[in-house]
N, C-alpha and C. Protein backbone atom coordinates (compact mmCIF):
# COMPACT_ATOMS: atom_id res chain seq x y z
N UNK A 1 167.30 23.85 -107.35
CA UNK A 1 166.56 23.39 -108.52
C UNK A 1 165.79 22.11 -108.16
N UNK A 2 164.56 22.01 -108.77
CA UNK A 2 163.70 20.93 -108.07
C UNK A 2 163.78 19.91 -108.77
N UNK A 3 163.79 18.60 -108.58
CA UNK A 3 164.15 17.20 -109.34
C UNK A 3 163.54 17.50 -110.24
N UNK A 4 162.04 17.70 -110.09
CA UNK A 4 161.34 18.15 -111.77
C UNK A 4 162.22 18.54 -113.00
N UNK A 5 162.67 19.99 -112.72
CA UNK A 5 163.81 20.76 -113.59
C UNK A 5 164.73 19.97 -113.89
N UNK A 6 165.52 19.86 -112.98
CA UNK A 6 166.83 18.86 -113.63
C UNK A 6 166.45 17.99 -114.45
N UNK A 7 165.06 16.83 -114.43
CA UNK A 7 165.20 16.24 -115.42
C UNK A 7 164.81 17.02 -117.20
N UNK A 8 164.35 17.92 -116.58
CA UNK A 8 163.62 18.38 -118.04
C UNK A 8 165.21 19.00 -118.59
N UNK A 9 165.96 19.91 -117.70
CA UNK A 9 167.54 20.39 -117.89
C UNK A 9 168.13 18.83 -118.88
N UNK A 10 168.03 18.03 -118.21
CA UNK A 10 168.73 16.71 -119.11
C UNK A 10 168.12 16.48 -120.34
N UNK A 11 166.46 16.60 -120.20
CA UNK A 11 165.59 16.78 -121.98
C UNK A 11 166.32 17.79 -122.90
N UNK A 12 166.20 18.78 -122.19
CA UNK A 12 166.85 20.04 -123.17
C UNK A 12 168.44 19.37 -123.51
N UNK A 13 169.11 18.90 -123.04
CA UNK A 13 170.64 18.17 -123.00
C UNK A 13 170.52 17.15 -124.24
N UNK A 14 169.19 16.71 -124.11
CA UNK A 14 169.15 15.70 -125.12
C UNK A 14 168.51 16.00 -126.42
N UNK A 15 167.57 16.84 -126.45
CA UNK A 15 167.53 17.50 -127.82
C UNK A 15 168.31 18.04 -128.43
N UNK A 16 169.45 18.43 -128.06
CA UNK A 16 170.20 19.25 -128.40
C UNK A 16 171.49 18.51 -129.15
N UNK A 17 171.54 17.34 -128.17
CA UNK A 17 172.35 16.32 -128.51
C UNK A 17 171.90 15.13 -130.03
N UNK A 18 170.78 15.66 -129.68
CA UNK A 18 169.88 14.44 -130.72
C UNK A 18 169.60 15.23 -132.24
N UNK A 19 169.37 16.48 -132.05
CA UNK A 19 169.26 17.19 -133.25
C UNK A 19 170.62 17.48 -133.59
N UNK A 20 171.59 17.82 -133.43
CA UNK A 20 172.86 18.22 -133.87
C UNK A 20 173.39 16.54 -134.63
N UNK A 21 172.94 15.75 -133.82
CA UNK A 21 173.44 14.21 -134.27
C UNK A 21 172.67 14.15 -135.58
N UNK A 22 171.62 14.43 -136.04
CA UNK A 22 170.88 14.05 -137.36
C UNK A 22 170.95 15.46 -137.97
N UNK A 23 171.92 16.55 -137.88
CA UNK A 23 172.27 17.76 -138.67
C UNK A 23 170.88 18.84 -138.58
N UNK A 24 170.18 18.71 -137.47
CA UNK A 24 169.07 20.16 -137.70
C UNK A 24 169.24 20.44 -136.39
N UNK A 25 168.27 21.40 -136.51
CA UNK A 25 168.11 21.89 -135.08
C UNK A 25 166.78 21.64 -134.79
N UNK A 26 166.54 21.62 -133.24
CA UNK A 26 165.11 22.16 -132.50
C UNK A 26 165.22 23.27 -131.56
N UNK A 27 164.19 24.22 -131.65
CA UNK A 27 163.94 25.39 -131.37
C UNK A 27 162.70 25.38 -130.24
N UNK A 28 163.08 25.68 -129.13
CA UNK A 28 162.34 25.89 -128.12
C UNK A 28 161.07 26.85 -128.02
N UNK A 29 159.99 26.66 -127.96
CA UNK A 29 159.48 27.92 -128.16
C UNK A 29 158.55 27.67 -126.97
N UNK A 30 157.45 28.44 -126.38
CA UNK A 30 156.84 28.57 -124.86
C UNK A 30 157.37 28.91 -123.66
N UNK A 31 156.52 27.92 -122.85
CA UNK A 31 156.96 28.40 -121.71
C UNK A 31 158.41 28.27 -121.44
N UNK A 32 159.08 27.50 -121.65
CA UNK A 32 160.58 27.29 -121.61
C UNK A 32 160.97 28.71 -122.15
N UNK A 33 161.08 29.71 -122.59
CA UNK A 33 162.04 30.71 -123.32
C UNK A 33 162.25 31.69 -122.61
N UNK A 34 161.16 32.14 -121.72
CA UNK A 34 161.51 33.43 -120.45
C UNK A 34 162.42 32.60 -119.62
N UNK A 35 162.35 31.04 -118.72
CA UNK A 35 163.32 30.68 -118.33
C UNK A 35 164.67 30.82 -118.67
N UNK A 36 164.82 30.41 -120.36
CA UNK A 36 166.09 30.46 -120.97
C UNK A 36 167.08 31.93 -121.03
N UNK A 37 165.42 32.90 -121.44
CA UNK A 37 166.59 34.26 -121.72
C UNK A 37 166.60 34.78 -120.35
N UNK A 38 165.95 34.49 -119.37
CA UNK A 38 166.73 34.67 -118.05
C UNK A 38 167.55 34.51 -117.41
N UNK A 39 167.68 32.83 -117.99
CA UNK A 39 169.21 32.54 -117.71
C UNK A 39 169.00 31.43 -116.06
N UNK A 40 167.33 31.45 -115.82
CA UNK A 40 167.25 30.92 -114.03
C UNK A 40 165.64 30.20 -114.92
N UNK A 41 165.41 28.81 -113.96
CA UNK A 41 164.32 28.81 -114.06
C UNK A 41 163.34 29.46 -113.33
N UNK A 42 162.33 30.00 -113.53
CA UNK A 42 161.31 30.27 -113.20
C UNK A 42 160.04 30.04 -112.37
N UNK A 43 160.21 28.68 -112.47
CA UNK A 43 158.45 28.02 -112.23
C UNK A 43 159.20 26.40 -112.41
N UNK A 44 158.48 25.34 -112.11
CA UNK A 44 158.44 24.06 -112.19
C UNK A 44 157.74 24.06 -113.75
N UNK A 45 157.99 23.07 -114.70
CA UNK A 45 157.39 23.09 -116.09
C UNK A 45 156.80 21.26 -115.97
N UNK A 46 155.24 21.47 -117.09
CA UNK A 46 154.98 20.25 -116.94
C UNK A 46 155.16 19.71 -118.02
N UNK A 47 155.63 20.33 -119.40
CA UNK A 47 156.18 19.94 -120.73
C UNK A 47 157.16 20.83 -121.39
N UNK A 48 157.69 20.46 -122.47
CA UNK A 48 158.11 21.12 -123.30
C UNK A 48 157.60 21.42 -124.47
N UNK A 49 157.86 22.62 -125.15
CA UNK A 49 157.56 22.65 -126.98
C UNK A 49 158.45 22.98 -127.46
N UNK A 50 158.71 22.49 -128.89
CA UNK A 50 159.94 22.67 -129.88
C UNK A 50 159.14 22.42 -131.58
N UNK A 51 160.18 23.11 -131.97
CA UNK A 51 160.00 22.72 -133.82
C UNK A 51 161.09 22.41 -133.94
N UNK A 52 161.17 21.45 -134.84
CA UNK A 52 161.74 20.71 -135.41
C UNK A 52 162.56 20.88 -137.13
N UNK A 53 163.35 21.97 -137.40
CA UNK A 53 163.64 22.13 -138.66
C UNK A 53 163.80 20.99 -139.48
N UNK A 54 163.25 20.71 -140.44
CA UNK A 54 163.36 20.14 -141.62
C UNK A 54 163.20 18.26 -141.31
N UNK A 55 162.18 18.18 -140.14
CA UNK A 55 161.95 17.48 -139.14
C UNK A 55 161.52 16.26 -140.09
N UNK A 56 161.04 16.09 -141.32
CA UNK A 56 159.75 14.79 -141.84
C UNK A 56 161.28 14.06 -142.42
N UNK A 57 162.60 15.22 -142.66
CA UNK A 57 163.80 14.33 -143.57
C UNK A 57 164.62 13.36 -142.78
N UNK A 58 164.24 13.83 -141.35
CA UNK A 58 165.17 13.31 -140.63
C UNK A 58 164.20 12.70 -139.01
N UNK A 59 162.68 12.06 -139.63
CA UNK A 59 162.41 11.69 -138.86
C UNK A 59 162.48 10.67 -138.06
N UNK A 60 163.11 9.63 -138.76
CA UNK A 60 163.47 7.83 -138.72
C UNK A 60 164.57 8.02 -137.78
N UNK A 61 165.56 8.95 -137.85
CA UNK A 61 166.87 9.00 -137.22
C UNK A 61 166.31 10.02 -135.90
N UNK A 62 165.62 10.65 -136.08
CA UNK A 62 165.59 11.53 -134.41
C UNK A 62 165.03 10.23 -133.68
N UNK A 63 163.45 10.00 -134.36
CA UNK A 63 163.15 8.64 -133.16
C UNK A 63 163.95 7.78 -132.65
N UNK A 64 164.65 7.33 -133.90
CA UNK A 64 165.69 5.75 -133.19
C UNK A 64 166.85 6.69 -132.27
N UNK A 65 167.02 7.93 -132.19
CA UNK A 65 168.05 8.42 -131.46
C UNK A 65 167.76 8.47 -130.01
N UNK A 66 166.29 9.00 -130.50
CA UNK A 66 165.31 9.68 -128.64
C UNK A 66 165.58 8.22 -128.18
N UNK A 67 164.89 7.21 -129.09
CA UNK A 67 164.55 6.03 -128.54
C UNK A 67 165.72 5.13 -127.93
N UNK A 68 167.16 5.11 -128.01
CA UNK A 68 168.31 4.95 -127.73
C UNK A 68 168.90 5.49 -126.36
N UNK A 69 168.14 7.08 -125.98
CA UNK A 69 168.34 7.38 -124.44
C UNK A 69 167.31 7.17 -124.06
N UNK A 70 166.51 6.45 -124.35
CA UNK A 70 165.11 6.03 -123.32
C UNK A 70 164.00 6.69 -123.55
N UNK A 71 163.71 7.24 -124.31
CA UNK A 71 162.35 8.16 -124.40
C UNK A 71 161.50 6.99 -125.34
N UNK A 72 160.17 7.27 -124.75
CA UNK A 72 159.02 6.77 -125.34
C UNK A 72 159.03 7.49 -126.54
N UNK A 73 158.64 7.26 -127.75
CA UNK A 73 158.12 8.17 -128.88
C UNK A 73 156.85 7.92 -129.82
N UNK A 74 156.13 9.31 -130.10
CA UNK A 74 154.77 8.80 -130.72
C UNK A 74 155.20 9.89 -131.57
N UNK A 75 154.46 9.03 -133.14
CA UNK A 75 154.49 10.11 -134.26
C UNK A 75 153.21 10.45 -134.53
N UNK A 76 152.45 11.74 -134.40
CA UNK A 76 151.27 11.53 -135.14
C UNK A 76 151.27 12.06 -136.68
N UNK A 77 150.98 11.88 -137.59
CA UNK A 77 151.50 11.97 -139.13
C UNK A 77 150.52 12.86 -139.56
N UNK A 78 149.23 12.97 -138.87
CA UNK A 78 148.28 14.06 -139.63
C UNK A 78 148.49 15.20 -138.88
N UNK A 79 148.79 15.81 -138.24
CA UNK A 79 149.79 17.20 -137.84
C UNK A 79 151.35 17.31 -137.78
N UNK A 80 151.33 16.28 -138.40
CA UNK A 80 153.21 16.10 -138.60
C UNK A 80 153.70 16.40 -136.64
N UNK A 81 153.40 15.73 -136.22
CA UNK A 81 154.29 16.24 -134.40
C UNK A 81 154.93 15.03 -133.98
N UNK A 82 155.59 15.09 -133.24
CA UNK A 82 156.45 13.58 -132.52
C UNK A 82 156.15 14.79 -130.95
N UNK A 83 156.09 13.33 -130.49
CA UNK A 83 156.09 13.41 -128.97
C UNK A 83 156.83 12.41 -128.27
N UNK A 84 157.64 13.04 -127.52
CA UNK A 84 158.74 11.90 -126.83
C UNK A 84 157.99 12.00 -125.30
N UNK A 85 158.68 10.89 -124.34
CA UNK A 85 158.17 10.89 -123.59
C UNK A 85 159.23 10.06 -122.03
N UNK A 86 160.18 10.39 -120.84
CA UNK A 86 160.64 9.60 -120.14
C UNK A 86 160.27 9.63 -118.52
N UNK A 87 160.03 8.63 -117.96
CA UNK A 87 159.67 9.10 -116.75
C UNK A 87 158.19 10.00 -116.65
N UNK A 88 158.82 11.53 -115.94
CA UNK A 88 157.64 12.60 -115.63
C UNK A 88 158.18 13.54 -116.66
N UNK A 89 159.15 13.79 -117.76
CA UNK A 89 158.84 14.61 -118.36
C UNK A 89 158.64 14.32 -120.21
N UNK A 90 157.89 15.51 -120.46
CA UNK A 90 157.31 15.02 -122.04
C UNK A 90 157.78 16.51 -123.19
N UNK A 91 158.08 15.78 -124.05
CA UNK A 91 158.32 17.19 -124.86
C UNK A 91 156.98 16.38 -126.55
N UNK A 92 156.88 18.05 -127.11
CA UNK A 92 156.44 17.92 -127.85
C UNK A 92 156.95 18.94 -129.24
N UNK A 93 157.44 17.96 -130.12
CA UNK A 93 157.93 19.06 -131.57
C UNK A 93 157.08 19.03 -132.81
N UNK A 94 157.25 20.14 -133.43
CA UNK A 94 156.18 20.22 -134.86
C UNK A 94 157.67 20.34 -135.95
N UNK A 95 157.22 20.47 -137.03
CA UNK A 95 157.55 20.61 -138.17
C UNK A 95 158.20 22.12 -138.49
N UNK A 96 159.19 22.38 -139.11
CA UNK A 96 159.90 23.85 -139.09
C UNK A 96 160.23 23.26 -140.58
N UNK A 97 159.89 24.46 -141.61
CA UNK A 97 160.69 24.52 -142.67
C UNK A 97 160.99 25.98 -142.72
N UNK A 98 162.26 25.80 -143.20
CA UNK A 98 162.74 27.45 -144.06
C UNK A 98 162.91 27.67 -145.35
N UNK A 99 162.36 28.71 -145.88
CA UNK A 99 162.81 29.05 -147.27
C UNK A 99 162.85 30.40 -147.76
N UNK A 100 163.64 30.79 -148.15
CA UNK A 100 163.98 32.37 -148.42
C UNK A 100 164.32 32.77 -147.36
N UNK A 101 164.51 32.62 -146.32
CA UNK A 101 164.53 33.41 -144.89
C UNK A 101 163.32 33.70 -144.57
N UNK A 102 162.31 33.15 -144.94
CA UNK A 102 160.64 32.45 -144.28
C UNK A 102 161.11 31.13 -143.34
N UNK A 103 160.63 31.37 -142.31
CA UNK A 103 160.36 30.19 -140.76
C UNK A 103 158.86 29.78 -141.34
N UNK A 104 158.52 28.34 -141.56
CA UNK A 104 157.22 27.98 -141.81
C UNK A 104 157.43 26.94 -140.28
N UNK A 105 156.20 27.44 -139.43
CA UNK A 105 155.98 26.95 -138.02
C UNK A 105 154.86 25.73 -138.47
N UNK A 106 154.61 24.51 -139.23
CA UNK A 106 153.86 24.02 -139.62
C UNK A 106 152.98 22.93 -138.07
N UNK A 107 152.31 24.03 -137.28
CA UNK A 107 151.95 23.31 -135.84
C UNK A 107 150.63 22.82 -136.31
N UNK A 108 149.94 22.62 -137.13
CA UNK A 108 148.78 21.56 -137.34
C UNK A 108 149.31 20.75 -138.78
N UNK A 109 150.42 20.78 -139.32
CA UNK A 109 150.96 19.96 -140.45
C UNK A 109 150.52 20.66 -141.64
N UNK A 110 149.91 20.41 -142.68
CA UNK A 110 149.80 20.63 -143.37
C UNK A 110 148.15 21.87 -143.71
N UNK A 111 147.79 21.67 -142.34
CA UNK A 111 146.61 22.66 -142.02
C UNK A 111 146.82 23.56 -141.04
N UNK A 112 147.53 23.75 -140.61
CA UNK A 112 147.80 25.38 -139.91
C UNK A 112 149.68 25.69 -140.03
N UNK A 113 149.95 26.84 -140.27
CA UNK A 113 151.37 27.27 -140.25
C UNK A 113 151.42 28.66 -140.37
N UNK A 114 152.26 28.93 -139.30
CA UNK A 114 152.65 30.37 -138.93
C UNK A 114 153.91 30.70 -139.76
N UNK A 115 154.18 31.82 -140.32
CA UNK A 115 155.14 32.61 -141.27
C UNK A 115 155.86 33.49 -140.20
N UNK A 116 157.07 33.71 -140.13
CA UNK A 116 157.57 34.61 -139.49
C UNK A 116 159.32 34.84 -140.65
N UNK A 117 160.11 35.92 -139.87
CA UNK A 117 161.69 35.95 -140.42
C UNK A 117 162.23 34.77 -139.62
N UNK A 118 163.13 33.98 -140.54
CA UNK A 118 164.43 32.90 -140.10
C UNK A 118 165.22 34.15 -139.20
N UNK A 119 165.22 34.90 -139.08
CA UNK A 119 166.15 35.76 -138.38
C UNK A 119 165.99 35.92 -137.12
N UNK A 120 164.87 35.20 -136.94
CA UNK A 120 164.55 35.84 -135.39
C UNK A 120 164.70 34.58 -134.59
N UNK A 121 164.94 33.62 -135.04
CA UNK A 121 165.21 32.19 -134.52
C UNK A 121 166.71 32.72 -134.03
N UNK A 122 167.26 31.71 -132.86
CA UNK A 122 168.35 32.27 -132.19
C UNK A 122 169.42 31.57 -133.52
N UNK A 123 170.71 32.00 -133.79
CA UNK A 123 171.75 31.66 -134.65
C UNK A 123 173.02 30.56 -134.28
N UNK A 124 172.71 30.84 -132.95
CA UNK A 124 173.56 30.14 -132.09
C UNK A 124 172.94 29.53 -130.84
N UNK A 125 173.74 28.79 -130.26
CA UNK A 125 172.98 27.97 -128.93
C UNK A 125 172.97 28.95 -127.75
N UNK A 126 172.50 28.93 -126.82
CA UNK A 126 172.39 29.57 -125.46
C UNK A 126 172.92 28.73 -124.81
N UNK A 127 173.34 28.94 -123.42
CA UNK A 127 173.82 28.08 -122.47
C UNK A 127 173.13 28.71 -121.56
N UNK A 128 172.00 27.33 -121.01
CA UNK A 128 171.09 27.83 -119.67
C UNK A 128 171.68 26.29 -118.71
N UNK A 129 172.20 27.02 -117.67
CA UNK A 129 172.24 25.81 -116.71
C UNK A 129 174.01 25.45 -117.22
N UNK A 130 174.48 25.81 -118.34
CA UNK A 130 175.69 24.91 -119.38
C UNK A 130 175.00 24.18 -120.16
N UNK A 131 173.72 23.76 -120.32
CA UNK A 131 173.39 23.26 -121.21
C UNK A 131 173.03 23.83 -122.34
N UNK A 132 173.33 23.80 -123.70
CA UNK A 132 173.12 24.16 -124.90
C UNK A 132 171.59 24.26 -125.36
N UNK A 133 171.31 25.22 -125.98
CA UNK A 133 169.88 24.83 -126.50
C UNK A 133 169.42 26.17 -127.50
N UNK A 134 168.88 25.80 -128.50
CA UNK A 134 168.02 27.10 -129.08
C UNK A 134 166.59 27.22 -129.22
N UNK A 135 166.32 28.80 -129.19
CA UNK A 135 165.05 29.14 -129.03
C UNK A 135 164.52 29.64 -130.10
N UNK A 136 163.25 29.96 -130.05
CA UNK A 136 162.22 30.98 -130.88
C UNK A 136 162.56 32.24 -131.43
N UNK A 137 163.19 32.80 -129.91
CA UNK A 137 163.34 34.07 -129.63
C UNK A 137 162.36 34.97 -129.40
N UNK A 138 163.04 35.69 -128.79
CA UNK A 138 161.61 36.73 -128.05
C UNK A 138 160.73 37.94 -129.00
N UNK A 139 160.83 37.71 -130.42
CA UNK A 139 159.94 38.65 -131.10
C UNK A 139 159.04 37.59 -131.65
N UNK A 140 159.77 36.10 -131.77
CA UNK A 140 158.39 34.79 -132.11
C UNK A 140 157.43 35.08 -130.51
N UNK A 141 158.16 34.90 -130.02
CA UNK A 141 157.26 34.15 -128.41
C UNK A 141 156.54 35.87 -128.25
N UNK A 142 156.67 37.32 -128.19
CA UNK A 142 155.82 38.05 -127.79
C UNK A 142 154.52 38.36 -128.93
N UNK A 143 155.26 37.60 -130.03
CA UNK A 143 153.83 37.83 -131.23
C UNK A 143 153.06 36.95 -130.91
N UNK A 144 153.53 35.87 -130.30
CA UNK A 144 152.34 34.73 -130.26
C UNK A 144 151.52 35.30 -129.03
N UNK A 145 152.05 35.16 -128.06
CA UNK A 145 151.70 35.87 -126.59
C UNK A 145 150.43 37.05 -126.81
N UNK A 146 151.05 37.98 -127.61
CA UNK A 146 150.30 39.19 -127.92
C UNK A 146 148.94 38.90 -129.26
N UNK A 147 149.53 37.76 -130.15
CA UNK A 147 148.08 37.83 -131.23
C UNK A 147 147.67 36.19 -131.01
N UNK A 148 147.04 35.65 -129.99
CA UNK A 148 147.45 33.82 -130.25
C UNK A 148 146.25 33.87 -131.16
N UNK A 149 145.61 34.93 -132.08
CA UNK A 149 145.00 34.11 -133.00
C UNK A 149 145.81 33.81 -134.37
N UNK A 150 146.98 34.07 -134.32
CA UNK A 150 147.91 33.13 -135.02
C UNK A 150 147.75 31.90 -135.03
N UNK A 151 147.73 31.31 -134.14
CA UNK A 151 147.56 29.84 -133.77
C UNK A 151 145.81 29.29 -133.86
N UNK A 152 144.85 30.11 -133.35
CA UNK A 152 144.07 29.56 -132.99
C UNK A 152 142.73 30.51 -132.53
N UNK A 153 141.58 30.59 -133.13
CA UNK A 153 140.70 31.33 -132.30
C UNK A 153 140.14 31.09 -131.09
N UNK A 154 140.30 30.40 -130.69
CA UNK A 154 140.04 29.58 -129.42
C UNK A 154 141.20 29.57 -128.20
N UNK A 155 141.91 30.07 -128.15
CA UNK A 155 143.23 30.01 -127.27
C UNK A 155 143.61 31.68 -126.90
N UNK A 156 143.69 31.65 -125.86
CA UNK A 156 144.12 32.88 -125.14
C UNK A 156 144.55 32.59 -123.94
N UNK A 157 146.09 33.28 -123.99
CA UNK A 157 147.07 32.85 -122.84
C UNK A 157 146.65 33.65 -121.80
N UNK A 158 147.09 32.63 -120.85
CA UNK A 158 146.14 33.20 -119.27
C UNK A 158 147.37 33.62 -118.80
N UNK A 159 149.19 33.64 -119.08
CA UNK A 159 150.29 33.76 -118.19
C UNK A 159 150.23 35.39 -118.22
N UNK A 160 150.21 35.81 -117.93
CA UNK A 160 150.01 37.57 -117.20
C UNK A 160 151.20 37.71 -116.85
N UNK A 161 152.21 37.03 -116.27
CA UNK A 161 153.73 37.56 -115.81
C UNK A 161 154.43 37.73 -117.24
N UNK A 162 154.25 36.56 -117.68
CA UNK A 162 154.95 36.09 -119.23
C UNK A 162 154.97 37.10 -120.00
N UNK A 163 153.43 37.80 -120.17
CA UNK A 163 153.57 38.08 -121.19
C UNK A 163 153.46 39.93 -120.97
N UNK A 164 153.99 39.98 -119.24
CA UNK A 164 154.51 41.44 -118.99
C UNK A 164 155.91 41.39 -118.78
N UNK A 165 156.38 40.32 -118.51
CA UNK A 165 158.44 39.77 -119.21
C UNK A 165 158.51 39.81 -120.23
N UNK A 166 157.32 39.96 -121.70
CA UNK A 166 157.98 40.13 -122.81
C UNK A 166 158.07 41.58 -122.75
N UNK A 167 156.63 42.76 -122.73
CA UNK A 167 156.78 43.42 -122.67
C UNK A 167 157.94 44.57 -122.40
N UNK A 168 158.38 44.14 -121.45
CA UNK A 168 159.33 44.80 -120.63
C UNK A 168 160.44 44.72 -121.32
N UNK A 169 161.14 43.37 -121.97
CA UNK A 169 162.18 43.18 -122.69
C UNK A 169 161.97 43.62 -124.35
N UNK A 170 161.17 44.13 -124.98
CA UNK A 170 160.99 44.04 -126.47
C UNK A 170 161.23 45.83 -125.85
N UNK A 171 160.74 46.17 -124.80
CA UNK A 171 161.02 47.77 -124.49
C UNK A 171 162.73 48.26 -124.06
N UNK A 172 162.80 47.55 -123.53
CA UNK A 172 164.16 47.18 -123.02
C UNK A 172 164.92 47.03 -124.23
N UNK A 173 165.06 46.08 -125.10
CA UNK A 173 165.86 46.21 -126.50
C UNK A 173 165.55 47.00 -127.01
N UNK A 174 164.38 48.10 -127.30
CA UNK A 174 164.15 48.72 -128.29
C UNK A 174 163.64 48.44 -129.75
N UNK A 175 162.70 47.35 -129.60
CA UNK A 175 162.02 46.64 -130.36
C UNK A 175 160.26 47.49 -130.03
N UNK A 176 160.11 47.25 -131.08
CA UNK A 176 158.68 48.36 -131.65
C UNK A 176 157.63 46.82 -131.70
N UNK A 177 156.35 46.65 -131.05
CA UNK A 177 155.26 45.80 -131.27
C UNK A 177 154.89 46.11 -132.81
N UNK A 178 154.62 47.31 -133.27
CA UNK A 178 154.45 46.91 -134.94
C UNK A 178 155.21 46.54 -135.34
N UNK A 179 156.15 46.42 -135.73
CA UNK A 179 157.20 46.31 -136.36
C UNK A 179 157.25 44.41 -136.59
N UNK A 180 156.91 43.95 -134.85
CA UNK A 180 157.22 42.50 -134.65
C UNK A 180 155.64 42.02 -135.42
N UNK A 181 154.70 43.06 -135.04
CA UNK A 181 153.24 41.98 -135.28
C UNK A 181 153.31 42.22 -137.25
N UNK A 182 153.76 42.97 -137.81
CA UNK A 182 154.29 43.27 -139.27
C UNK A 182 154.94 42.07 -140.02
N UNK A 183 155.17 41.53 -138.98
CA UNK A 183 156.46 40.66 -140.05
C UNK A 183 156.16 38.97 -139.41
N UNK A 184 154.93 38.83 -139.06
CA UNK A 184 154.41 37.47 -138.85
C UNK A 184 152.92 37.24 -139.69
N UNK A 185 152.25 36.15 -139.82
CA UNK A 185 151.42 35.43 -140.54
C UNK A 185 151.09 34.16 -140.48
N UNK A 186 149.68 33.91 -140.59
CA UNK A 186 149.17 32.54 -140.52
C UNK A 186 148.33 32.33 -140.82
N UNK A 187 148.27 30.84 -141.35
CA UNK A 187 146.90 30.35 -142.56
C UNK A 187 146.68 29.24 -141.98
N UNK A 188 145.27 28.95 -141.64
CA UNK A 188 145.05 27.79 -140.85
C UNK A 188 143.79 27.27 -141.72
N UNK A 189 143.94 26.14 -142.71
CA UNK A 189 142.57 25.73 -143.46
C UNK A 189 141.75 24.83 -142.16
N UNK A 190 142.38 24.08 -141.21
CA UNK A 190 141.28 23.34 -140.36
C UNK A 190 140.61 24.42 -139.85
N UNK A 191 141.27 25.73 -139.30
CA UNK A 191 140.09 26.21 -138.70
C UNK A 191 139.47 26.82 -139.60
N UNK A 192 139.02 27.21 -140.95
CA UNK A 192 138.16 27.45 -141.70
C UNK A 192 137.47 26.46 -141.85
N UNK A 193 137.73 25.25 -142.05
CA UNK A 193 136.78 23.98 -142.15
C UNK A 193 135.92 23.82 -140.94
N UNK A 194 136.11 24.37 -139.84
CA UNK A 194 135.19 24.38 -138.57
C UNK A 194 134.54 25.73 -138.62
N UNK A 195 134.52 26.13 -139.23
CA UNK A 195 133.27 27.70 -139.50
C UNK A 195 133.56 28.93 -139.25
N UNK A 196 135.64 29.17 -139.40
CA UNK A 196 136.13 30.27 -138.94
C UNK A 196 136.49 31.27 -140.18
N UNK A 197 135.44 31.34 -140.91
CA UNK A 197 135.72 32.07 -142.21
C UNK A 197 137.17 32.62 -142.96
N UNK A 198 137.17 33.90 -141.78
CA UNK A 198 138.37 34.32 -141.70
C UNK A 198 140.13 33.50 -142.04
N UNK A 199 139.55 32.45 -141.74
CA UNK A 199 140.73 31.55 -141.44
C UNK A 199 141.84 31.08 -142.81
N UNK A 200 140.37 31.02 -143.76
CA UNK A 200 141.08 30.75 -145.01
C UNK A 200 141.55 32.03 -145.38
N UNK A 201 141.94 32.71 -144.80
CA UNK A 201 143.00 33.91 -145.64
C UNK A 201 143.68 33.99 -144.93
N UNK A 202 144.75 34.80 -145.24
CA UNK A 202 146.17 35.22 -144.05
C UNK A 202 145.55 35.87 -142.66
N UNK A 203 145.83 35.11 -141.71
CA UNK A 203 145.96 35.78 -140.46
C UNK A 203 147.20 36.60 -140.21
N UNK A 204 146.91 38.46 -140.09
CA UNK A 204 148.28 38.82 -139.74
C UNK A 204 148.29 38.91 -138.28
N UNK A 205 150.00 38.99 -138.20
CA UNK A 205 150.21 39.20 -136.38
C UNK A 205 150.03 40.52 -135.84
N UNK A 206 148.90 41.19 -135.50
CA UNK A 206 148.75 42.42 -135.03
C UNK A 206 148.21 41.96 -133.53
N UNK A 207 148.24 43.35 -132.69
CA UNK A 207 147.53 43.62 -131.30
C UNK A 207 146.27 43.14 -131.65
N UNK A 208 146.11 41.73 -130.94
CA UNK A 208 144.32 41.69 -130.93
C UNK A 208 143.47 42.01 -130.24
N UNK A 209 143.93 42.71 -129.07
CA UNK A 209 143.50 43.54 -127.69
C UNK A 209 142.79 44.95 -128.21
């Protein structure tokens, strides 16, 4: 394992530690999650991403916590995100609310948020490395992979392995692509305010290929 990893292995150690300490969780979602449900890392990583459940109630206490094992921290308040920061590695979390068994992914704050099932978020921790941590799960991470205009008209993932490791595993469980692109959604008013018409209505998660 390359010094890189291990320290980010100790990030993941510490989110985990830091969210359980202020009663929520953070949820891994990106490139980190094929590592995780593999169980090996993969690749050298140059960040992290996470959401942050119920993140704005308990934001005073995650900072002074990060900020207690040494992490730099920046809040930016008009996309609701915190960004920590130690050494060479950096993580970055958004905003997670749940309600009804709706996941609201609020990744531009109050102007973009993805809808998906609370069910598909992991229930329990994983142990990658022994270290504890939860994820997205792999029917969040292959909808995004497969429609990123969920997120964004402008963004299209270039990882080609990634997103033939989801493939393979949503086939492998016996998980149906309609079924997953069915039961996601997203409303993004900034990108309608930049001339994406479409935007102000529900984006659903279908094959955009």
């Amino acid at each position: 394992m390359s010094l890189k990893n291990r320290m980010y292995l100790a990030l993941i150690q510490d989110i985990y530690d830091v969210s359980t300490a202020c009663g929520t969780r953070t949820y891994v979602w990106g490139g980190f999650v094929p590592d995780i449900l593999s169980g090996r890392f993969r690749r050298e990583h140059g960040d992290l991403d996470g959401f942050t459940q119920d993140m704005l109630a308990v934001l005073d206490r995650l900072t002074a916590l990060y900020g207690e094992r040494g992490y730099e921290t920046v809040y930016l308040e008009d996309v609701h995100m915190l960004q920590i920061y130690k050494g060479d590695v950096h993580a970055v979390f958004n905003r997670l609310d749940i309600d009804n068994g709706i996941a609201m992914w609020r990744h531009i704050g109050e102007q973009g948020t993805v809808y998906f099932p609370a069910a598909w978020l992991d229930t329990v921790p994983r142990l990658f490395y022994g270290t504890r941590v939860y994820t997205s799960g792999i029917r969040f991470e292959y909808a995004i992979k497969t429609c990123p205009r969920l997120l964004s008209p402008e963004w299209s993932p270039k990882d080609c392995e990634t997103l033939e490791y989801f493939n393979r595993e949503i086939q492998r469980l016996g998980m149906q692509p309609e079924d997953i692109h069915r039961q996601i959604w997203s409303r993004s008013p900034c990108w309608a305010e930049r001339g994406y018409e479409e935007y102000s209505r529900i984006i659903y998660g279908r094959d955009s290929t």
